[in-house]
Every structure is written in C-alpha cells, then in structure tokens.
Protein backbone atom coordinates (compact mmCIF):
# COMPACT_ATOMS: atom_id res chain seq x y z
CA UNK A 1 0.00 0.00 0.00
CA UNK A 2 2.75 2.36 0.48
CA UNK A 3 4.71 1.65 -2.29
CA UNK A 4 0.94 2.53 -4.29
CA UNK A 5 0.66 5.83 -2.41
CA UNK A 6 4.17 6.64 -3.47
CA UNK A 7 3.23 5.96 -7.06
CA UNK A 8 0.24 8.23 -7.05
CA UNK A 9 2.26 10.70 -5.69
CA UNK A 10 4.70 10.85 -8.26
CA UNK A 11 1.90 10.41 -11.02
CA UNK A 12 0.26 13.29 -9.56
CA UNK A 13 3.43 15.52 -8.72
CA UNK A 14 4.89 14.66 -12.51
CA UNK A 15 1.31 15.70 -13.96
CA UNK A 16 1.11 18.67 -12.07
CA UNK A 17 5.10 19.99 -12.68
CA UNK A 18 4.34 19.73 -16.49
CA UNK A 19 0.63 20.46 -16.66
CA UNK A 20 1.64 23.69 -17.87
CA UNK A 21 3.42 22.39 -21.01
CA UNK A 22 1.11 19.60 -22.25
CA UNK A 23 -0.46 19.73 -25.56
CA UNK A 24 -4.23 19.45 -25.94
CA UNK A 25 -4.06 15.99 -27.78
CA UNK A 26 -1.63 13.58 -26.67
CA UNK A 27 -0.65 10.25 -28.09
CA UNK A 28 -2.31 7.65 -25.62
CA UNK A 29 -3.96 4.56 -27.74
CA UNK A 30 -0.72 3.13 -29.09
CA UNK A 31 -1.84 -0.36 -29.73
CA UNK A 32 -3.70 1.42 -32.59
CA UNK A 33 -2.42 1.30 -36.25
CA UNK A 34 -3.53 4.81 -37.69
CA UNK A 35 -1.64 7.66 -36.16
CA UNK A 36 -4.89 9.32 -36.04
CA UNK A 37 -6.71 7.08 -33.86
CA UNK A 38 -3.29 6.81 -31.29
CA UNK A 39 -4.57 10.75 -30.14
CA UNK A 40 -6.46 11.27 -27.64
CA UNK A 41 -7.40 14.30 -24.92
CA UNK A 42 -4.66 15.54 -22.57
CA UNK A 43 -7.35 14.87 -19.81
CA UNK A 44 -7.67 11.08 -20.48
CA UNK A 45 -4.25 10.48 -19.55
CA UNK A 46 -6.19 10.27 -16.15
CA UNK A 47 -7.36 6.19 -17.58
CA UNK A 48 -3.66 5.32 -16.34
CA UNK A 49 -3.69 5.65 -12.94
CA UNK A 50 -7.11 5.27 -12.32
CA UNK A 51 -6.71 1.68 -14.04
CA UNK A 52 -3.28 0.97 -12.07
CA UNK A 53 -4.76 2.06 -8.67
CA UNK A 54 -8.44 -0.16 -9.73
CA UNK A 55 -6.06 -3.33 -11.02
CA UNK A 56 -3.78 -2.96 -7.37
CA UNK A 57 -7.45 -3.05 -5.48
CA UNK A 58 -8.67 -6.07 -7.04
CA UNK A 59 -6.05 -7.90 -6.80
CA UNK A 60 -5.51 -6.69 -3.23
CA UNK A 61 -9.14 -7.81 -2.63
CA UNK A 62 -9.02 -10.92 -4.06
CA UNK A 63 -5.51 -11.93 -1.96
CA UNK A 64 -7.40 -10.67 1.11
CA UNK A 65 -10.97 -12.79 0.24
CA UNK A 66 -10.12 -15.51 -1.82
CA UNK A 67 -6.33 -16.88 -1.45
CA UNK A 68 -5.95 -15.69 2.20
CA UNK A 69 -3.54 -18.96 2.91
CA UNK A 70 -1.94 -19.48 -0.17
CA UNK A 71 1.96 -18.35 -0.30
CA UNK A 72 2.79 -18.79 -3.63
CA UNK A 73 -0.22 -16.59 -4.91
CA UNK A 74 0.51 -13.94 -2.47
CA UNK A 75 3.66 -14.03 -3.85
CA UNK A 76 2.83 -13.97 -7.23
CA UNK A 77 -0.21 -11.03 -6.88
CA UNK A 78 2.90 -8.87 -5.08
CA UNK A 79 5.14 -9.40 -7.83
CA UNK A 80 1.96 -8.64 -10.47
CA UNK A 81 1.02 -5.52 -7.96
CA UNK A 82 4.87 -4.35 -8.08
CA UNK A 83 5.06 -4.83 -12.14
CA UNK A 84 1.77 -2.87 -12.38
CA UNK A 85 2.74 -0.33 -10.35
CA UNK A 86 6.02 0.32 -12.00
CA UNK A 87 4.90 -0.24 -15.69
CA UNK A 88 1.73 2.00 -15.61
CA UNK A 89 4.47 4.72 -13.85
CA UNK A 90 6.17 4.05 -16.66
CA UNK A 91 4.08 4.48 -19.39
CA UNK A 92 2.47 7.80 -17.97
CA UNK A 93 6.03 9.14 -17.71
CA UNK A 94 6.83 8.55 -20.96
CA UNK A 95 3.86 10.06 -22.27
CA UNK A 96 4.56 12.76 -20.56
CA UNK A 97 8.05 13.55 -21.10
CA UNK A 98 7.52 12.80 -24.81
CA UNK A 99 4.59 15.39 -25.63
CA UNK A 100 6.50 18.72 -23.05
C-alpha cells in the first residue's frame, strides 16, 4: 500500500510539474495502427492511474478474500502488484516527457 501511495504521488506531482506544457491531444492509444486514432485528450491520460490504482485493489481484494492462505499466490499477486505499479508509472512518464 505504500509503495501505491508513493506511485500516485509521483503520477500526480509529474502531472502537475508539467501540466503547464502539455499539448491538448496527446498520443495515448498506441496499440492502434492509424496515427490518427493513437490521439487522444490531454485529460484522459487520467485512464492510467485510475486503471493501475483499480487493477492494485482487485487484486488486493481478491488476496485478502479468496487466497488468504496461499503463499505462492501472495507471492505472485505482489510481484503482479509491483510490475503494475512500476509499468503503468512508466508508461504515464513517458507520455509525458515525450509530448512537453
């Protein structure tokens, strides 16, 4: 939970710091083909860490409800949580340093 608190914080603290400098479109669909359809608002970059913080919950939920007892899936759901945390980070960064 802390390491997802320090995430948001840097999402939020990198948005913020280069708010200022961000285009109105931004390229944010990149499994598209057409260059066209890769653009999207500068306000939607928001889907990133609203689907990193609603992917940590459910799987946070279902280690909690489900596989309470079992070690080698809470093991493997904090490896998933750590690589989710780090590659939507990632990915928003890099959107972000690419378009300011």
């Amino acid at each position: 939970m802390k390491l997802l608190l320090l995430t948001n914080l840097f999402i939020f603290l990198m948005f913020i710091f280069r708010a200022n400098s961000l285009p109105p479109q931004i390229p944010l669909f990149y499994s598209r083909s057409d260059d066209e359809l890769q653009i999207a608002e500068t306000w939607m970059i928001i889907i990133l860490p609203f689907l990193m913080n609603t992917f940590f919950f459910l799987n946070h939920f279902l280690l909690r409800n489900i596989f309470k007892n079992d070690q080698v899936i809470l093991k493997i759901i904090n490896f998933f949580n750590l690589f989710l945390l780090v590659s939507f980070s990632f990915a928003f960064a890099r959107i972000i340093f690419i378009v300011t």
